[in-house]
PDB file of N, CA and C in Angstrom:
ATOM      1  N   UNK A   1      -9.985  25.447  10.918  1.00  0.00           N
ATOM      2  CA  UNK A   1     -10.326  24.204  11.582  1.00  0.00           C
ATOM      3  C   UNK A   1     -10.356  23.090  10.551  1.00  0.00           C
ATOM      4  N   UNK A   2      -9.807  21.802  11.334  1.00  0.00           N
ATOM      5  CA  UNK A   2      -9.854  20.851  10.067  1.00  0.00           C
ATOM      6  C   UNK A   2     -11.091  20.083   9.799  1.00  0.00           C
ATOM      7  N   UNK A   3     -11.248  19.644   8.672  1.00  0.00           N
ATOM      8  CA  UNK A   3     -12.528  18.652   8.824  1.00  0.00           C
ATOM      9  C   UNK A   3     -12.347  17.178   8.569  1.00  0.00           C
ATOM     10  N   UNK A   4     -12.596  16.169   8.987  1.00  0.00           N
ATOM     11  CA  UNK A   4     -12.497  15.038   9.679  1.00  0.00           C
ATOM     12  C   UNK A   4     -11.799  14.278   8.750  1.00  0.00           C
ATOM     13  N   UNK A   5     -12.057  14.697   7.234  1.00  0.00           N
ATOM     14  CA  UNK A   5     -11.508  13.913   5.799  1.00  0.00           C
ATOM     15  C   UNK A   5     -10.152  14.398   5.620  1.00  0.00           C
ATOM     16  N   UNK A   6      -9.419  15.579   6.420  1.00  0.00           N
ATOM     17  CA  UNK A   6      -8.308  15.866   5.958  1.00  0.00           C
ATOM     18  C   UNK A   6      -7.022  15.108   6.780  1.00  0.00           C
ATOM     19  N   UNK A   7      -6.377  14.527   5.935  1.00  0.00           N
ATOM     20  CA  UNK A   7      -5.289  14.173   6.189  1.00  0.00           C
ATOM     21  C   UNK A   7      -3.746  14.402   7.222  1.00  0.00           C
ATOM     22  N   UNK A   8      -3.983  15.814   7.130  1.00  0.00           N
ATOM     23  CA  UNK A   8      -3.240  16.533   8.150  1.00  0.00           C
ATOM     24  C   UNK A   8      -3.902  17.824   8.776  1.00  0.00           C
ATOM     25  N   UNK A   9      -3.637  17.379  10.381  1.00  0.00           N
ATOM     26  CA  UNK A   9      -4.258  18.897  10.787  1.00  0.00           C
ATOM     27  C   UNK A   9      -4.622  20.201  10.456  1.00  0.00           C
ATOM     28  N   UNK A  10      -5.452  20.924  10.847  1.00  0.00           N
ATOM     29  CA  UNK A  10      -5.549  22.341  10.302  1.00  0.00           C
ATOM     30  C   UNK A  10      -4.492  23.120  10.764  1.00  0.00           C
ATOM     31  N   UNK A  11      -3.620  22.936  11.798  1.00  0.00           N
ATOM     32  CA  UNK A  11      -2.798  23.972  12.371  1.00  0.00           C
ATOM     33  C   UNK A  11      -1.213  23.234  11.935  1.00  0.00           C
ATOM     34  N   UNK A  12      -1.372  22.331  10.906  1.00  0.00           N
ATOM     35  CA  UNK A  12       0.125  21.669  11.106  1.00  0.00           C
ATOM     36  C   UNK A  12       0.792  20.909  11.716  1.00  0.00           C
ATOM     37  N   UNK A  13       0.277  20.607  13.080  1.00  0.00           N
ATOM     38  CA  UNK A  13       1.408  19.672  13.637  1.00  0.00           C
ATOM     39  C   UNK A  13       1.373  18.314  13.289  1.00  0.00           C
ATOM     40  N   UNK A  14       2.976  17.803  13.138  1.00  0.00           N
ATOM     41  CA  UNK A  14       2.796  16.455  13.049  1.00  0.00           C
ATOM     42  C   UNK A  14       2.907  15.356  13.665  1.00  0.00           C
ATOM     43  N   UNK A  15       2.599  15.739  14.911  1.00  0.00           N
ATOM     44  CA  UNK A  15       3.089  14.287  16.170  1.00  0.00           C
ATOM     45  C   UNK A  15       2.780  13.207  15.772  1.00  0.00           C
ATOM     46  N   UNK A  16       1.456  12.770  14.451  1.00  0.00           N
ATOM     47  CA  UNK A  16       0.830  11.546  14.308  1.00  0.00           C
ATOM     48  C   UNK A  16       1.605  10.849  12.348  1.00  0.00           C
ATOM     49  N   UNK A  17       2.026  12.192  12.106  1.00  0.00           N
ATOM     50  CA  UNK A  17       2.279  11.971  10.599  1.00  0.00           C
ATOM     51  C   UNK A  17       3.304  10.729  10.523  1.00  0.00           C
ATOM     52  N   UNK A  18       4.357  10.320  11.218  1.00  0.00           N
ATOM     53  CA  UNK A  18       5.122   9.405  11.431  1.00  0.00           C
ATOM     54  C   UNK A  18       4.345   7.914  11.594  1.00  0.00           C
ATOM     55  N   UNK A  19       3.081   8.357  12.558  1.00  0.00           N
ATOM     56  CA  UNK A  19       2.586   6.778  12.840  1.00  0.00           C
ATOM     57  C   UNK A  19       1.663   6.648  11.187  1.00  0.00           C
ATOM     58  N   UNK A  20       1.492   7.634  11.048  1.00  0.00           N
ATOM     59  CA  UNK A  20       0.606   7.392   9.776  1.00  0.00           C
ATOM     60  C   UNK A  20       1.447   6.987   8.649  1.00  0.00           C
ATOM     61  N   UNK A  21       2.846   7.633   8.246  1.00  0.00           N
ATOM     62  CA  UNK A  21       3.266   7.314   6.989  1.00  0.00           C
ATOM     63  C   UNK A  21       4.037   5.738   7.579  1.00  0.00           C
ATOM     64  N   UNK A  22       3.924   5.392   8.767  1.00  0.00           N
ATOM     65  CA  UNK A  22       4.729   4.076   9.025  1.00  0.00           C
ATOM     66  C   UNK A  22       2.928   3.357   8.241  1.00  0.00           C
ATOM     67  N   UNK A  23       2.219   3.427   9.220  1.00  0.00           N
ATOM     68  CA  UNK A  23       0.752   2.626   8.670  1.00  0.00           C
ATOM     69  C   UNK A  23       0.550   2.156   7.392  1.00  0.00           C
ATOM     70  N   UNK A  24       0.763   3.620   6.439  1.00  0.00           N
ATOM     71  CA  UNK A  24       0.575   3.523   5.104  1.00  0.00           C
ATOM     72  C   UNK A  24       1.880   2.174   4.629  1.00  0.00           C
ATOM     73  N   UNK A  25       3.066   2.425   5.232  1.00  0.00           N
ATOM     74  CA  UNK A  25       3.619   1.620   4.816  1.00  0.00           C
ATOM     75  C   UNK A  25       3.628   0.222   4.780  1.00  0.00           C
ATOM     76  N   UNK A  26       3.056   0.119   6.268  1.00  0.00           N
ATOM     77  CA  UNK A  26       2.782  -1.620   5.981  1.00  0.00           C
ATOM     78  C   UNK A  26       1.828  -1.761   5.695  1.00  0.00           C
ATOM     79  N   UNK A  27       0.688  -1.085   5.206  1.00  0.00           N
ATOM     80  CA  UNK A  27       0.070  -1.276   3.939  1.00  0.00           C
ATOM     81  C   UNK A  27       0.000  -1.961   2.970  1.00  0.00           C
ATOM     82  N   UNK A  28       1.530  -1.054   2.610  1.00  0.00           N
ATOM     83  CA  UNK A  28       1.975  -1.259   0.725  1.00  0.00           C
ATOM     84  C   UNK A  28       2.641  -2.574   1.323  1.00  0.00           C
ATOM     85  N   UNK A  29       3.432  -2.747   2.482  1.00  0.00           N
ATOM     86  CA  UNK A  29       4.329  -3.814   2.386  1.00  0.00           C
ATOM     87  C   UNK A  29       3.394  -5.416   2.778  1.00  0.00           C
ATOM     88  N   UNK A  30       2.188  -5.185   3.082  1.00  0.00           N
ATOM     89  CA  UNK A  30       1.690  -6.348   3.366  1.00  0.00           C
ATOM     90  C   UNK A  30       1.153  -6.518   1.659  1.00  0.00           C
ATOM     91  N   UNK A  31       0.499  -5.549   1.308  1.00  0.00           N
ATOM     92  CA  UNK A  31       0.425  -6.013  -0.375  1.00  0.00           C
ATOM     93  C   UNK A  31       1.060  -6.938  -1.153  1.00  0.00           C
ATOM     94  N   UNK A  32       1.976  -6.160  -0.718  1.00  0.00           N
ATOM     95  CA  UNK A  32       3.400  -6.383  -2.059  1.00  0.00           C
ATOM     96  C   UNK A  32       3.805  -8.032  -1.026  1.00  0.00           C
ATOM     97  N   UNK A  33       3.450  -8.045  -0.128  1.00  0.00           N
ATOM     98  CA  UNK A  33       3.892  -9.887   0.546  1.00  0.00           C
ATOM     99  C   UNK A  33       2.661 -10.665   0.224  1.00  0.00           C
ATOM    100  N   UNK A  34       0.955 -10.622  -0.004  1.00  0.00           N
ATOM    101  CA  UNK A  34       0.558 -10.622  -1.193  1.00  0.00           C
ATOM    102  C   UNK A  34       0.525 -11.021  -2.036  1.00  0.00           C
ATOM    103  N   UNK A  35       1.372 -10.351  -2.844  1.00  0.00           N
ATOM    104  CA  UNK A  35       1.124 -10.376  -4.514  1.00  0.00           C
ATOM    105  C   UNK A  35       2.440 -11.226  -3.968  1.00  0.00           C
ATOM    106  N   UNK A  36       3.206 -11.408  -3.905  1.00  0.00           N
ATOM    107  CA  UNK A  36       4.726 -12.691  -3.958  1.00  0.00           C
ATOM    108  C   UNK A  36       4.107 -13.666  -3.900  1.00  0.00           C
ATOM    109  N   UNK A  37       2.950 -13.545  -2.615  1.00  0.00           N
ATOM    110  CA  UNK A  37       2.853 -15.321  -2.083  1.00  0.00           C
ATOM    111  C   UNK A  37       1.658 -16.206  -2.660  1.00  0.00           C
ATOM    112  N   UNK A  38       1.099 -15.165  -2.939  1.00  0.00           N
ATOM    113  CA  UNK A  38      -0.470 -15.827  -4.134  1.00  0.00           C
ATOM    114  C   UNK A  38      -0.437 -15.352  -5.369  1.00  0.00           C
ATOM    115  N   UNK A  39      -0.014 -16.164  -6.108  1.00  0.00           N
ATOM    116  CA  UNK A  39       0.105 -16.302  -7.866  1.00  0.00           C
ATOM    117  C   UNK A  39       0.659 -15.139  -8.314  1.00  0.00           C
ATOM    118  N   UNK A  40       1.750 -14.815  -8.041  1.00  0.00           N
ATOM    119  CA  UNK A  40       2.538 -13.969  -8.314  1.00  0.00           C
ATOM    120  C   UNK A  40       3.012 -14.087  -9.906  1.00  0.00           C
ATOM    121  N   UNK A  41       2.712 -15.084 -10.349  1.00  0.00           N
ATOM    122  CA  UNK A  41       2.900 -14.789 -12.203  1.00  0.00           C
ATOM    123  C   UNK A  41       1.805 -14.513 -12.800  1.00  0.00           C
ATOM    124  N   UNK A  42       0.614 -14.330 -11.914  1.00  0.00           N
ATOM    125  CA  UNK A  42      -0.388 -14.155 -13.227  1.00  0.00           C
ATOM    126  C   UNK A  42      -0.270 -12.158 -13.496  1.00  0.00           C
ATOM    127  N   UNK A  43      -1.018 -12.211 -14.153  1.00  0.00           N
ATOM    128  CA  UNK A  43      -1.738 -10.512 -14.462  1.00  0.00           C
ATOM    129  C   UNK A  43      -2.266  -9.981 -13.108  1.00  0.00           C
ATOM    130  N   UNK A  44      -1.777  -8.548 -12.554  1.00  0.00           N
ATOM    131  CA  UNK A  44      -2.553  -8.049 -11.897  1.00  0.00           C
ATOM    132  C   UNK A  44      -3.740  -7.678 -12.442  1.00  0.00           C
ATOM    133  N   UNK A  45      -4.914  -7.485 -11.832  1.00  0.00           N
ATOM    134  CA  UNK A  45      -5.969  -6.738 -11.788  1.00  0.00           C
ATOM    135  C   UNK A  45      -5.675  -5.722 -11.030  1.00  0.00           C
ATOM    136  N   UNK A  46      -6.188  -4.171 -11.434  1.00  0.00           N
ATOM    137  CA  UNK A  46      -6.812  -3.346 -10.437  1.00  0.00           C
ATOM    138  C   UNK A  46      -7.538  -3.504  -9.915  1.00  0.00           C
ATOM    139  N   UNK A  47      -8.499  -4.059  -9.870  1.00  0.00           N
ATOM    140  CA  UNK A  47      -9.693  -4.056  -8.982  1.00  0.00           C
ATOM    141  C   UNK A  47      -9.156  -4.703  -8.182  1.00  0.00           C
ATOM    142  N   UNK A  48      -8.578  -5.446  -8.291  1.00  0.00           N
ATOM    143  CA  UNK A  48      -8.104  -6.653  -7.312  1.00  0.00           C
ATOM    144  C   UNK A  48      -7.191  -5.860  -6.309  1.00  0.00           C
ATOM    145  N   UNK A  49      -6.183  -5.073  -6.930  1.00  0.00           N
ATOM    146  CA  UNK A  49      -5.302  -4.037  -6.277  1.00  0.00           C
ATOM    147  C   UNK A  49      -6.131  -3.367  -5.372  1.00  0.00           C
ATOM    148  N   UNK A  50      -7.016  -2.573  -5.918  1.00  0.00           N
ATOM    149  CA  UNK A  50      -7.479  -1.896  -4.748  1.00  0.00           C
ATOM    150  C   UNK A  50      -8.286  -2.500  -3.911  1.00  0.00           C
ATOM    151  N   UNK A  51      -9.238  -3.705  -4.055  1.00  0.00           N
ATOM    152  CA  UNK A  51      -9.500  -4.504  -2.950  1.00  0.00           C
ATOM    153  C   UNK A  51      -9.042  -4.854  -1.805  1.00  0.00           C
ATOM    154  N   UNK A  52      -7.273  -5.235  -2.176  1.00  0.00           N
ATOM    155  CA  UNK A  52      -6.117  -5.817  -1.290  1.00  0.00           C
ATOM    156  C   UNK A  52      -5.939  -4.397  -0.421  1.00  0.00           C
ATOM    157  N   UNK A  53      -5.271  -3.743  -1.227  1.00  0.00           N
ATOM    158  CA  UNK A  53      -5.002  -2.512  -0.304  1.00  0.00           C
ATOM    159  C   UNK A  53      -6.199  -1.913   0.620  1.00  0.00           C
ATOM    160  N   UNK A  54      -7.699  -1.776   0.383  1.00  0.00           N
ATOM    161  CA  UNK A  54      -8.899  -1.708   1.379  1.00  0.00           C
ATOM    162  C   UNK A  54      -8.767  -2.624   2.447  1.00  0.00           C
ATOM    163  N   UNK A  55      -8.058  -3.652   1.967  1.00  0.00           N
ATOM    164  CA  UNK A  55      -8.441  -4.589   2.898  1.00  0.00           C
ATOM    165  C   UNK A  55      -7.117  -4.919   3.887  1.00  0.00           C
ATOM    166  N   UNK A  56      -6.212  -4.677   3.208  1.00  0.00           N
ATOM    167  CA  UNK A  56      -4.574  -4.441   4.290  1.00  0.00           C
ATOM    168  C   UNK A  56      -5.002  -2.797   5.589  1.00  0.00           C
ATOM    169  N   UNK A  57      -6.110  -2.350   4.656  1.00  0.00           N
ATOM    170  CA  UNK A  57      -5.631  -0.727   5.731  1.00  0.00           C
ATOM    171  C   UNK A  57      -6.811  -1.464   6.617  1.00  0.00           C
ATOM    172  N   UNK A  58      -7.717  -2.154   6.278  1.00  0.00           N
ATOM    173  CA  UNK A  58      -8.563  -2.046   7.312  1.00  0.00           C
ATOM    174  C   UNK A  58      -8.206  -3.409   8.460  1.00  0.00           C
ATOM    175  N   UNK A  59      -7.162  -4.313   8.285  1.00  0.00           N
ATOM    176  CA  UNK A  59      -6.661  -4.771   9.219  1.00  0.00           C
ATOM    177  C   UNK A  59      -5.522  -3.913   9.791  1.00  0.00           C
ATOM    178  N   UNK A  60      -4.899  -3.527   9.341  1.00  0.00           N
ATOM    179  CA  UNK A  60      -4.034  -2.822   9.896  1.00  0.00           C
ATOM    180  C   UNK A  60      -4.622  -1.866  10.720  1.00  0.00           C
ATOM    181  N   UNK A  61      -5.144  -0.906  10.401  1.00  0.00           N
ATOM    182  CA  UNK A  61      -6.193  -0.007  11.595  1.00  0.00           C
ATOM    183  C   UNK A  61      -6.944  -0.968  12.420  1.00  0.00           C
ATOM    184  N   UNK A  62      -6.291  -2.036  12.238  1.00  0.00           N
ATOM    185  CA  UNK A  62      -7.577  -2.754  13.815  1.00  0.00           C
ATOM    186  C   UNK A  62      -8.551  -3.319  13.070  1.00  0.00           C
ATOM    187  N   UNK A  63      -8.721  -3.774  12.134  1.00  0.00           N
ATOM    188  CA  UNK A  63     -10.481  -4.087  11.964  1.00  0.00           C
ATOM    189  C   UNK A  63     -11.537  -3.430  11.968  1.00  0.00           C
ATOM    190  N   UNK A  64     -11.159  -2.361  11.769  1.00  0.00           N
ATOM    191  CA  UNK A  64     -12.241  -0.965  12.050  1.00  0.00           C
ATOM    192  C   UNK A  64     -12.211   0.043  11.191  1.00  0.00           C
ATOM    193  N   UNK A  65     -13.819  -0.226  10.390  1.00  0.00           N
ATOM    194  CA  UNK A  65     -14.119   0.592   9.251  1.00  0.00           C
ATOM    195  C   UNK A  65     -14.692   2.161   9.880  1.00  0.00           C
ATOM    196  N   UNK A  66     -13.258   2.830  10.542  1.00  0.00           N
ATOM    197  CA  UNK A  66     -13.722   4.452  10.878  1.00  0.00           C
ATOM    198  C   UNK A  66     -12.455   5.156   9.714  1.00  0.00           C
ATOM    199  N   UNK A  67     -12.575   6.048  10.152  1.00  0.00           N
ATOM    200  CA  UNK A  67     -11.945   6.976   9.337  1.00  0.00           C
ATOM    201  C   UNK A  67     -10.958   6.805   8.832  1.00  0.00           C
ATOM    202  N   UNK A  68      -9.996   6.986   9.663  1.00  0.00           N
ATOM    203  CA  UNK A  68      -8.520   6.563   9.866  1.00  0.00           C
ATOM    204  C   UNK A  68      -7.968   5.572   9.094  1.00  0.00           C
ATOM    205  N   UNK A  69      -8.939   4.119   8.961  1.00  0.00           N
ATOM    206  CA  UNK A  69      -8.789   2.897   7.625  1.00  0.00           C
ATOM    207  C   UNK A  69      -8.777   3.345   6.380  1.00  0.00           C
ATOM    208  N   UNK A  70      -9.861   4.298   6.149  1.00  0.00           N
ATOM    209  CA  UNK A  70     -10.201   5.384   4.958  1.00  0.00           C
ATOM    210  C   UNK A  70      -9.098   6.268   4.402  1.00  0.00           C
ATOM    211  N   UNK A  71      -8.402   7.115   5.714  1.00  0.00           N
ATOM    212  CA  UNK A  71      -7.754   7.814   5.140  1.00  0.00           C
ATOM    213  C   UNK A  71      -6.061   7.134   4.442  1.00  0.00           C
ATOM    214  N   UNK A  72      -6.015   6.014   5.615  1.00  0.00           N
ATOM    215  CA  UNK A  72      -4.963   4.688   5.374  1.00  0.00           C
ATOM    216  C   UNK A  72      -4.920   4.588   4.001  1.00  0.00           C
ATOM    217  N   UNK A  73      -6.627   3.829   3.943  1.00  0.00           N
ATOM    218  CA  UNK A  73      -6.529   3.503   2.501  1.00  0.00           C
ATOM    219  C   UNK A  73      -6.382   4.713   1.153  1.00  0.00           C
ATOM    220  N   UNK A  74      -6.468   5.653   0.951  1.00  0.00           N
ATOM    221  CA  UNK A  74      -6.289   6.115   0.719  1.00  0.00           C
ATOM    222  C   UNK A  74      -5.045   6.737   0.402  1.00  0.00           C
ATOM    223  N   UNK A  75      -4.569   6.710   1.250  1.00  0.00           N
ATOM    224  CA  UNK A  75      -3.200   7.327   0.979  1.00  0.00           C
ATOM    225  C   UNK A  75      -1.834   6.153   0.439  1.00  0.00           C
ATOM    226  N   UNK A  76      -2.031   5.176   0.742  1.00  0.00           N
ATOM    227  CA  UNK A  76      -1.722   4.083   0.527  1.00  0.00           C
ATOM    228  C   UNK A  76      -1.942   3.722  -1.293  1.00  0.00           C
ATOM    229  N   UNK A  77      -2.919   4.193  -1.410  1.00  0.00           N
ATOM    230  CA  UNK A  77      -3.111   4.362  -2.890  1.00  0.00           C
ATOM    231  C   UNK A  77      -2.822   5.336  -3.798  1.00  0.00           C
ATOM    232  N   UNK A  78      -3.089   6.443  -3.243  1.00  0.00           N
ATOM    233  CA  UNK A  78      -1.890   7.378  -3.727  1.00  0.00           C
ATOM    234  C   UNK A  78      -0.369   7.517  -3.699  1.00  0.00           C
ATOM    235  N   UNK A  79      -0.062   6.506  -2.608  1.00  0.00           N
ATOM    236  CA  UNK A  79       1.752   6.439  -2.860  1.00  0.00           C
ATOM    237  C   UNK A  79       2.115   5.376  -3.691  1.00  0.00           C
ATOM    238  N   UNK A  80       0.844   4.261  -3.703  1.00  0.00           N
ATOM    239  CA  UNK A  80       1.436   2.977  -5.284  1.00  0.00           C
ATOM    240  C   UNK A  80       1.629   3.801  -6.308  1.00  0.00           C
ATOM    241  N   UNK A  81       2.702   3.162  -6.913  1.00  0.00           N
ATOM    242  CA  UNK A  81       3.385   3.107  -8.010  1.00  0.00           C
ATOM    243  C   UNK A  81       2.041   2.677  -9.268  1.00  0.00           C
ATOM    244  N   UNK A  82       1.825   3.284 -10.431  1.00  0.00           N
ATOM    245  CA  UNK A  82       0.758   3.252 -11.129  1.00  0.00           C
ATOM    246  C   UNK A  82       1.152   1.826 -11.644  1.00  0.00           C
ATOM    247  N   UNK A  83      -0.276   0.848 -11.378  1.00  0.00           N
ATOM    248  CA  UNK A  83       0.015  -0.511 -12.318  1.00  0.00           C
ATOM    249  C   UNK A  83      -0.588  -0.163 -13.841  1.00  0.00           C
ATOM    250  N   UNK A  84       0.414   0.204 -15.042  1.00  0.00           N
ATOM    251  CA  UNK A  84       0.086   0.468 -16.300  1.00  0.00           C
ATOM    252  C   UNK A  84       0.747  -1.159 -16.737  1.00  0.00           C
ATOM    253  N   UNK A  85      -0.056  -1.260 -18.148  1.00  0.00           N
ATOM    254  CA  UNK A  85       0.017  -2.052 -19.164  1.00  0.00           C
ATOM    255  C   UNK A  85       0.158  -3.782 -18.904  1.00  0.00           C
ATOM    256  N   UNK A  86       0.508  -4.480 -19.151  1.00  0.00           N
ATOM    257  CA  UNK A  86       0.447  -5.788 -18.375  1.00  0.00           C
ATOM    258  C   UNK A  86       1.859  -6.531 -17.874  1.00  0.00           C
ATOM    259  N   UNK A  87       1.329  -6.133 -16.318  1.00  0.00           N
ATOM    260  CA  UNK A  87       2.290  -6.328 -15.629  1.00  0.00           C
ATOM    261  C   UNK A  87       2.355  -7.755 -14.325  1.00  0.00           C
ATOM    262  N   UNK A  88       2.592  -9.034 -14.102  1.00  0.00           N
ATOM    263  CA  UNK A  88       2.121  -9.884 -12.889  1.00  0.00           C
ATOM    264  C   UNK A  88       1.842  -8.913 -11.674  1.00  0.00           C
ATOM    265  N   UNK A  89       1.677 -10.180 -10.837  1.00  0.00           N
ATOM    266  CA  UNK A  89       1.310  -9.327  -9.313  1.00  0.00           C
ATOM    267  C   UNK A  89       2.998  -9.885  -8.733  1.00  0.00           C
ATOM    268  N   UNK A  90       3.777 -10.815  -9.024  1.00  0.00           N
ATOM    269  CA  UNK A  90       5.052 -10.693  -8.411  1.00  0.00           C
ATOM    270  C   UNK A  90       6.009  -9.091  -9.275  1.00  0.00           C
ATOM    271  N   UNK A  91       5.890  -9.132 -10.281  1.00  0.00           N
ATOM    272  CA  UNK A  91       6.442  -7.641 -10.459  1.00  0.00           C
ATOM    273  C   UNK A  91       6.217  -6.314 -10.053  1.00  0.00           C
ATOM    274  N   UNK A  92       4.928  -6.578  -9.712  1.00  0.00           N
ATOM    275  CA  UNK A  92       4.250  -5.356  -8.998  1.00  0.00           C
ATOM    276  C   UNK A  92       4.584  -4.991  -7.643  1.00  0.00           C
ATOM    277  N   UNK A  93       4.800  -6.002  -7.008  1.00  0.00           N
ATOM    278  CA  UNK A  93       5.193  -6.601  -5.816  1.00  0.00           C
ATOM    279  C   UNK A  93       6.515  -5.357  -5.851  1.00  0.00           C
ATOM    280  N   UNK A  94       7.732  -5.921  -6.281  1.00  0.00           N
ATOM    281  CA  UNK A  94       8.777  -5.555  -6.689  1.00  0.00           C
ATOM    282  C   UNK A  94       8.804  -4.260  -6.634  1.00  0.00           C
ATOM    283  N   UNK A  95       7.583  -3.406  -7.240  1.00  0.00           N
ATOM    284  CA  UNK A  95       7.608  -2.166  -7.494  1.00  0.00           C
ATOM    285  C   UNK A  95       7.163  -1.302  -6.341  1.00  0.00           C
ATOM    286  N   UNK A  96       6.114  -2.235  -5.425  1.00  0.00           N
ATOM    287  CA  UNK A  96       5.699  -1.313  -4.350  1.00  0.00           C
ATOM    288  C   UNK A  96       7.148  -1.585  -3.067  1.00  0.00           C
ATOM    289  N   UNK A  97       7.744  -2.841  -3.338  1.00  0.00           N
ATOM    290  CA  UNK A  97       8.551  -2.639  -2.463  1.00  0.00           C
ATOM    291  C   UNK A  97       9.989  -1.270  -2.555  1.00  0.00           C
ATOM    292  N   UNK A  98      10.267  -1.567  -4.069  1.00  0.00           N
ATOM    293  CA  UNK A  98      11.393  -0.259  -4.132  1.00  0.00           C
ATOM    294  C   UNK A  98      10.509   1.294  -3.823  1.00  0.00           C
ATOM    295  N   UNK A  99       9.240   1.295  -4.005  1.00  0.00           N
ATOM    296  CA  UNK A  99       8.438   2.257  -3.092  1.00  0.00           C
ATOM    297  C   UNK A  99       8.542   2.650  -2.241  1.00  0.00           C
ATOM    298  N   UNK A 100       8.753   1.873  -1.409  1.00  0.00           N
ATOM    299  CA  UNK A 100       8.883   1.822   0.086  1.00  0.00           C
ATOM    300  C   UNK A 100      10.634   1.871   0.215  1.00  0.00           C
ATOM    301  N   UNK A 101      11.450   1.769  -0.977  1.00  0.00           N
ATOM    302  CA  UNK A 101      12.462   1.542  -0.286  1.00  0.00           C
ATOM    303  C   UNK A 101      12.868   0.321   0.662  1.00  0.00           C
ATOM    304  N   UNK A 102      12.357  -0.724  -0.006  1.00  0.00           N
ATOM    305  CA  UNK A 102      12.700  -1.749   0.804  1.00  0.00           C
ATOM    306  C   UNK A 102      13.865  -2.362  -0.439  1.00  0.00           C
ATOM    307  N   UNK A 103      14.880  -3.157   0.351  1.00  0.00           N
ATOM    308  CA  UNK A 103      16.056  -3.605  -0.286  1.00  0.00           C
ATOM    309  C   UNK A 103      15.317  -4.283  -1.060  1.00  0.00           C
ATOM    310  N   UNK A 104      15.899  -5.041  -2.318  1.00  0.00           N
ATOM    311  CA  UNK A 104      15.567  -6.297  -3.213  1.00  0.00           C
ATOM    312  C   UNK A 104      16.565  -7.497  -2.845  1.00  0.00           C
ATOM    313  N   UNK A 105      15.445  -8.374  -2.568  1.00  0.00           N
ATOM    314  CA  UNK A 105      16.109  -9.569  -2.119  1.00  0.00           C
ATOM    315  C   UNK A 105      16.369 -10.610  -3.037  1.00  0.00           C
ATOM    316  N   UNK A 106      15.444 -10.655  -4.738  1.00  0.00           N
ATOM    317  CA  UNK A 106      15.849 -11.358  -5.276  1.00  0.00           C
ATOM    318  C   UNK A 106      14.580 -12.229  -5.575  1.00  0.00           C
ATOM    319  N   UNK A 107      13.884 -12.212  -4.467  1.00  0.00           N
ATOM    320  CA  UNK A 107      12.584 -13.507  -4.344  1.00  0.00           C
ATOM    321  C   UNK A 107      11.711 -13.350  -5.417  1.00  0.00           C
ATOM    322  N   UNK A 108      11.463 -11.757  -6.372  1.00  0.00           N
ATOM    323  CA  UNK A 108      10.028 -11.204  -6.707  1.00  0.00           C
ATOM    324  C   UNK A 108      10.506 -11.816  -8.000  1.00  0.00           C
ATOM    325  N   UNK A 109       9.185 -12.009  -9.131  1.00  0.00           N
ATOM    326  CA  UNK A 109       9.288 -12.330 -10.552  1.00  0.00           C
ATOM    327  C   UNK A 109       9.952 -11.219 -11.069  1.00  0.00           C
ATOM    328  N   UNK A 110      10.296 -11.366 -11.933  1.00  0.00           N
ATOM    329  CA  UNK A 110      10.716 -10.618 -13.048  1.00  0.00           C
ATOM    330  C   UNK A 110      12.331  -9.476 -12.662  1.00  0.00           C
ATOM    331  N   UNK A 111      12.759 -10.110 -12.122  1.00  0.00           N
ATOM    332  CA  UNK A 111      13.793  -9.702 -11.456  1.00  0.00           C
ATOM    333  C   UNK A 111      15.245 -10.259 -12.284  1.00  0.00           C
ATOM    334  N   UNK A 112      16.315  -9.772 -12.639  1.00  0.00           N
ATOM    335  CA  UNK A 112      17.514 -10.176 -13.314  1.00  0.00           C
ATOM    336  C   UNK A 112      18.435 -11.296 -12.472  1.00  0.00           C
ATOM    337  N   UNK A 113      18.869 -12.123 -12.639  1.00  0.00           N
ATOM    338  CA  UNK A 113      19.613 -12.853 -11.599  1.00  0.00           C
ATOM    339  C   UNK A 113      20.990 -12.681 -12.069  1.00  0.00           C
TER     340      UNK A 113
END
């Protein structure tokens, strides 16, 4: 039997894993729009990182600090890309989007033209 913190069922099925790894994704992708559109040249912070991302899962789940925001957030943080050494929040940007597999459009800092 599963218990309420686990991520995927106790018996396996995944009818919900799709809505969840879409969730997680606009997650990362509201982040990473974010970090482009507010001061995208300075230094990320982590703290700041994980603030944003708490705070993308818990609109995204509705506004509602139950589980599900938790496990959002969470997982959402385990699929970012590690912010090491000093990096802006428009490059970072950059990084959660090729994360996601989203095309590069060109817009993010630190990008080659």
């Amino acid at each position: 039997m599963g218990h309420s913190t686990d991520l995927k069922s106790a018996d396996g099925t995944t009818t919900d894993d799709t809505d969840f790894a879409t969730t997680v994704a606009r997650v990362l992708a509201n982040v990473a729009e974010n970090l482009t559109e507010n001061r995208p040249a300075e230094s990320l912070d982590n703290r700041e990182l994980l603030t944003s991302i708490d705070a993308e899962a818990y609109k995204v789940c509705g506004r509602s600090i139950g589980s599900r925001s938790a496990h959002v957030s969470r997982a959402a943080m385990l699929t970012a890309p590690a912010a090491t050494g000093s990096i802006t929040r428009g490059e970072y940007a950059l990084r959660l989007r090729r994360t996601l597999g989203l095309a590069d459009n060109g817009d993010a800092e630190g990008g080659d033209a």
